[in-house]
Protein backbone atom coordinates (compact mmCIF):
# COMPACT_ATOMS: atom_id res chain seq x y z
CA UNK A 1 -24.40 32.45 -19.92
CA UNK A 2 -22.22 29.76 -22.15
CA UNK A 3 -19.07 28.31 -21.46
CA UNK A 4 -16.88 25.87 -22.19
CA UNK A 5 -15.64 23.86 -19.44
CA UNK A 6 -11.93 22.60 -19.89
CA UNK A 7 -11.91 18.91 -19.41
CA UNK A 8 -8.09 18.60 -18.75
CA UNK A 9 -8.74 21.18 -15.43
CA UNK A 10 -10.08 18.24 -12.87
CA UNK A 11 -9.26 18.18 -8.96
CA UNK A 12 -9.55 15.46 -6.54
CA UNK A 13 -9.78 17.42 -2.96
CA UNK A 14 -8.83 15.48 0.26
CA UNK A 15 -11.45 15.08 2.80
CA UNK A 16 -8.92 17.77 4.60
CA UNK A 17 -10.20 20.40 2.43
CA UNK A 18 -14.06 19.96 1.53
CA UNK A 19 -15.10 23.14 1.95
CA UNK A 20 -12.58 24.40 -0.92
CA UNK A 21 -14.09 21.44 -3.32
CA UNK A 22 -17.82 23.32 -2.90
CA UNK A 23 -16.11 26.52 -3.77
CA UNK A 24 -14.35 25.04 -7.00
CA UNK A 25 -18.05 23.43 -7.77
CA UNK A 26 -19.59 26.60 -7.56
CA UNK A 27 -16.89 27.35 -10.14
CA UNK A 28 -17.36 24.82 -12.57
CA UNK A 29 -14.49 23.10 -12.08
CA UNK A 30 -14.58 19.40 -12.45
CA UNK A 31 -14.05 18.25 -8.55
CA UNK A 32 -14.37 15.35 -6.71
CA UNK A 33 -14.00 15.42 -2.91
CA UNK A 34 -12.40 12.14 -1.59
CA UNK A 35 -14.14 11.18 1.67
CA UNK A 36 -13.04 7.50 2.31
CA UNK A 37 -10.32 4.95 1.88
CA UNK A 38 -6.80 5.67 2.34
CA UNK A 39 -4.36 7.96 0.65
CA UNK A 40 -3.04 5.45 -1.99
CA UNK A 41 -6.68 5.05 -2.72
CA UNK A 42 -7.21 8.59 -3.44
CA UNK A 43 -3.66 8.87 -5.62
CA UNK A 44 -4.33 5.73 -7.71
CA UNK A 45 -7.59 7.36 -8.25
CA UNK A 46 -6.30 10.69 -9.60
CA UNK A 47 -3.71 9.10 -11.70
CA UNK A 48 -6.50 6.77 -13.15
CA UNK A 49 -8.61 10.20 -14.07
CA UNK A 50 -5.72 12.77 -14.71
CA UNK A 51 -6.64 14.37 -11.67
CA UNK A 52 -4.78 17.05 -9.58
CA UNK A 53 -4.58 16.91 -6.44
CA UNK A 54 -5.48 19.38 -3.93
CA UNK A 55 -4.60 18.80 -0.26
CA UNK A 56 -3.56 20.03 3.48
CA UNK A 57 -1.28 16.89 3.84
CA UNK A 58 1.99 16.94 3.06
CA UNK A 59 2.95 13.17 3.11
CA UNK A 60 1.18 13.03 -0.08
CA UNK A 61 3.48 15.33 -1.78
CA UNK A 62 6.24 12.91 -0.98
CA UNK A 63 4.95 9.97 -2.81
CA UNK A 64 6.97 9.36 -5.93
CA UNK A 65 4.25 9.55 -7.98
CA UNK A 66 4.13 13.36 -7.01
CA UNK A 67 7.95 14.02 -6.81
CA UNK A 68 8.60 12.47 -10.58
CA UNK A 69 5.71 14.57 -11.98
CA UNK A 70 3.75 12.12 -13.15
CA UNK A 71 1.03 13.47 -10.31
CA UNK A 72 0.00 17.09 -9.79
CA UNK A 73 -0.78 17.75 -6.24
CA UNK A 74 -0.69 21.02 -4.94
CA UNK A 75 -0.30 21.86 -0.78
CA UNK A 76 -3.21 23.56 0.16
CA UNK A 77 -1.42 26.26 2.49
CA UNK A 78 -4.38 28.15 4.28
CA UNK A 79 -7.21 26.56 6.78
CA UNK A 80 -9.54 29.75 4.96
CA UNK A 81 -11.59 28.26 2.39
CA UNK A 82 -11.31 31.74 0.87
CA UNK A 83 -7.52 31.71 0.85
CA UNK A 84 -7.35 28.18 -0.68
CA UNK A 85 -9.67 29.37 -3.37
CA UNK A 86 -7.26 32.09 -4.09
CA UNK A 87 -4.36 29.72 -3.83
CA UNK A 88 -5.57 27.25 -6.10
CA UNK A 89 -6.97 29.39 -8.71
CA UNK A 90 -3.85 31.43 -9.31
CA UNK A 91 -1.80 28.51 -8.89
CA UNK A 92 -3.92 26.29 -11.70
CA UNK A 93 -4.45 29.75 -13.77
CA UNK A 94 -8.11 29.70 -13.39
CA UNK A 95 -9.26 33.55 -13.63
CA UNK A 96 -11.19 34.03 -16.72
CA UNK A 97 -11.78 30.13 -17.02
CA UNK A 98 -14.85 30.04 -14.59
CA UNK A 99 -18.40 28.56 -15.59
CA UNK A 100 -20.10 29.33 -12.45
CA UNK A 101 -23.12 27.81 -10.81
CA UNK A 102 -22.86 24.97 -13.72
CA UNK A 103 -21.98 22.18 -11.70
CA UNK A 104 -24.08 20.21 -8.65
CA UNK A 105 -21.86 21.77 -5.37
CA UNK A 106 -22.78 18.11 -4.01
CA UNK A 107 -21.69 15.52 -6.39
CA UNK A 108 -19.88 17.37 -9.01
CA UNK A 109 -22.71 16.23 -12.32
CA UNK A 110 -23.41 19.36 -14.61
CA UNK A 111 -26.65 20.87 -14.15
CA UNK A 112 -29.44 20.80 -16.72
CA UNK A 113 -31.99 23.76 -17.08
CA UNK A 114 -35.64 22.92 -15.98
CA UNK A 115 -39.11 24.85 -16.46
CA UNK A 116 -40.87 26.02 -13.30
CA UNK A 117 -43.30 23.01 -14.63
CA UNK A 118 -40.40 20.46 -14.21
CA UNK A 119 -39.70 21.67 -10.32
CA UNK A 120 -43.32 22.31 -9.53
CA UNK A 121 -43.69 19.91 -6.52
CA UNK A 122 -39.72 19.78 -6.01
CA UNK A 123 -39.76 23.28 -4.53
CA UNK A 124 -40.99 25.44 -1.95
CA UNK A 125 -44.58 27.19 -3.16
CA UNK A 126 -43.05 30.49 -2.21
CA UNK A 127 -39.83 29.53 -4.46
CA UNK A 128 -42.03 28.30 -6.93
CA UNK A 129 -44.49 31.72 -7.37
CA UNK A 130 -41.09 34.05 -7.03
CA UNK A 131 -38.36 32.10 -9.28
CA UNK A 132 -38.47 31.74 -13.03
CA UNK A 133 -35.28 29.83 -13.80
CA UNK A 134 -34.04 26.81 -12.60
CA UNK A 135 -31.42 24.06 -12.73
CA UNK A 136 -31.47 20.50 -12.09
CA UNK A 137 -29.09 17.67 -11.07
CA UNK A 138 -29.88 14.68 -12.91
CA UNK A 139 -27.74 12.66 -10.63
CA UNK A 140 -29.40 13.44 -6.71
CA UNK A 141 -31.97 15.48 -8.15
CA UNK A 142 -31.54 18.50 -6.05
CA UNK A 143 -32.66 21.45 -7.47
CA UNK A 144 -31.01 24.96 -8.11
CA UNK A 145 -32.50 28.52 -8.39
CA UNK A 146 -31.34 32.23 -8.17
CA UNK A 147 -32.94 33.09 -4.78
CA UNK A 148 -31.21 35.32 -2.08
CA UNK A 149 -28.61 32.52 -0.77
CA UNK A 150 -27.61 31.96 -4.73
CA UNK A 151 -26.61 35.86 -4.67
CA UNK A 152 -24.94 35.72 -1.15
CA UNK A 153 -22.92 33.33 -3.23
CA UNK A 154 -22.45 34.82 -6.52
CA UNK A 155 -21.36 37.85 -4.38
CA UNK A 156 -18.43 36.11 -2.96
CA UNK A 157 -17.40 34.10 -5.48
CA UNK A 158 -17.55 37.62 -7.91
CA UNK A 159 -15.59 39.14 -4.53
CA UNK A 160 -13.10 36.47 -4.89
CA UNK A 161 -12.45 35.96 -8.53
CA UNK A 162 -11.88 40.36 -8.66
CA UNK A 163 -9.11 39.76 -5.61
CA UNK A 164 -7.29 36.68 -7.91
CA UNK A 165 -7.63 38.91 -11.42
CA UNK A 166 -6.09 41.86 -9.47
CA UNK A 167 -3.61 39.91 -8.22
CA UNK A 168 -2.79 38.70 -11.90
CA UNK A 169 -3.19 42.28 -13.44
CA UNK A 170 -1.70 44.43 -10.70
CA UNK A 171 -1.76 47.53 -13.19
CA UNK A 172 1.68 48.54 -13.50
């Protein structure tokens, strides 16, 4: 599958919501989860990279650099990872923009398609004599194929971009 990623659609998740930066990942969207330093560090950060903001704290949405506009941040409203999926997607617009599986769901690098040659000794011999396709991070290396958890995944993620297109198109 081919897509075109939209580099102006890039998040910066707090630490308070990591589990909704894997799920954005898995999307394709350009996110970076924010793990360490203090808040400032994280908004001069997103300013610096045009960078919205995606967040459970609510200070953050008071800084002026959020209240004049010059800083998208958007209050994160459920603890569900789910929910904030839903949230954010329908909030940022994202059905129909979604290049899934095309980014590394631990640091965020797009993934590169290797041969079963390339992977030989980085996989499991079972994965190895079963899988055909694969894709690489060329940043930590790890490596990506379409086994049973990949379609436990896609299954969700196809489950939860149906629920936000619905929601969009409610048919009447």
């Amino acid at each position: 599958m081919t897509c075109s990623r939209d580099p102006s659609t890039k998040f910066i998740a707090d630490h308070n919501v990591g589990k909704l930066a894997r799920w954005l990942r898995m999307m394709g969207l350009d996110t970076i989860l924010f793990t360490g330093g203090d808040d400032s560090e994280m908004v001069a950060l997103a300013l610096a990279e045009g960078r919205t903001i995606r967040t459970r704290d609510t200070e953050i949405l008071k800084r002026r650099l959020v209240t004049s506009g010059r800083l998208k941040a958007l209050l994160v409203e459920s603890e569900v990872p789910e929910d904030q999926v839903r949230q954010v997607a329908r909030a940022a617009g994202l059905a129909g923009r979604v290049c899934a599986f095309t980014l590394c769901l631990e640091c965020n690098r797009p993934l590169v398609r290797r041969t079963r040659e390339d992977v030989k000794d980085l996989v499991p011999p079972y994965v190895f004599r079963t899988q055909e396709g694969y894709m690489q991070c060329p940043n930590c290396r790890r490596v990506y194929w379409q086994g049973t958890h990949w379609e436990a995944m896609a299954r969700r993620l196809e489950k939860l971009l149906a629920d936000i297109s619905l929601d969009r198109n409610p048919g009447y």
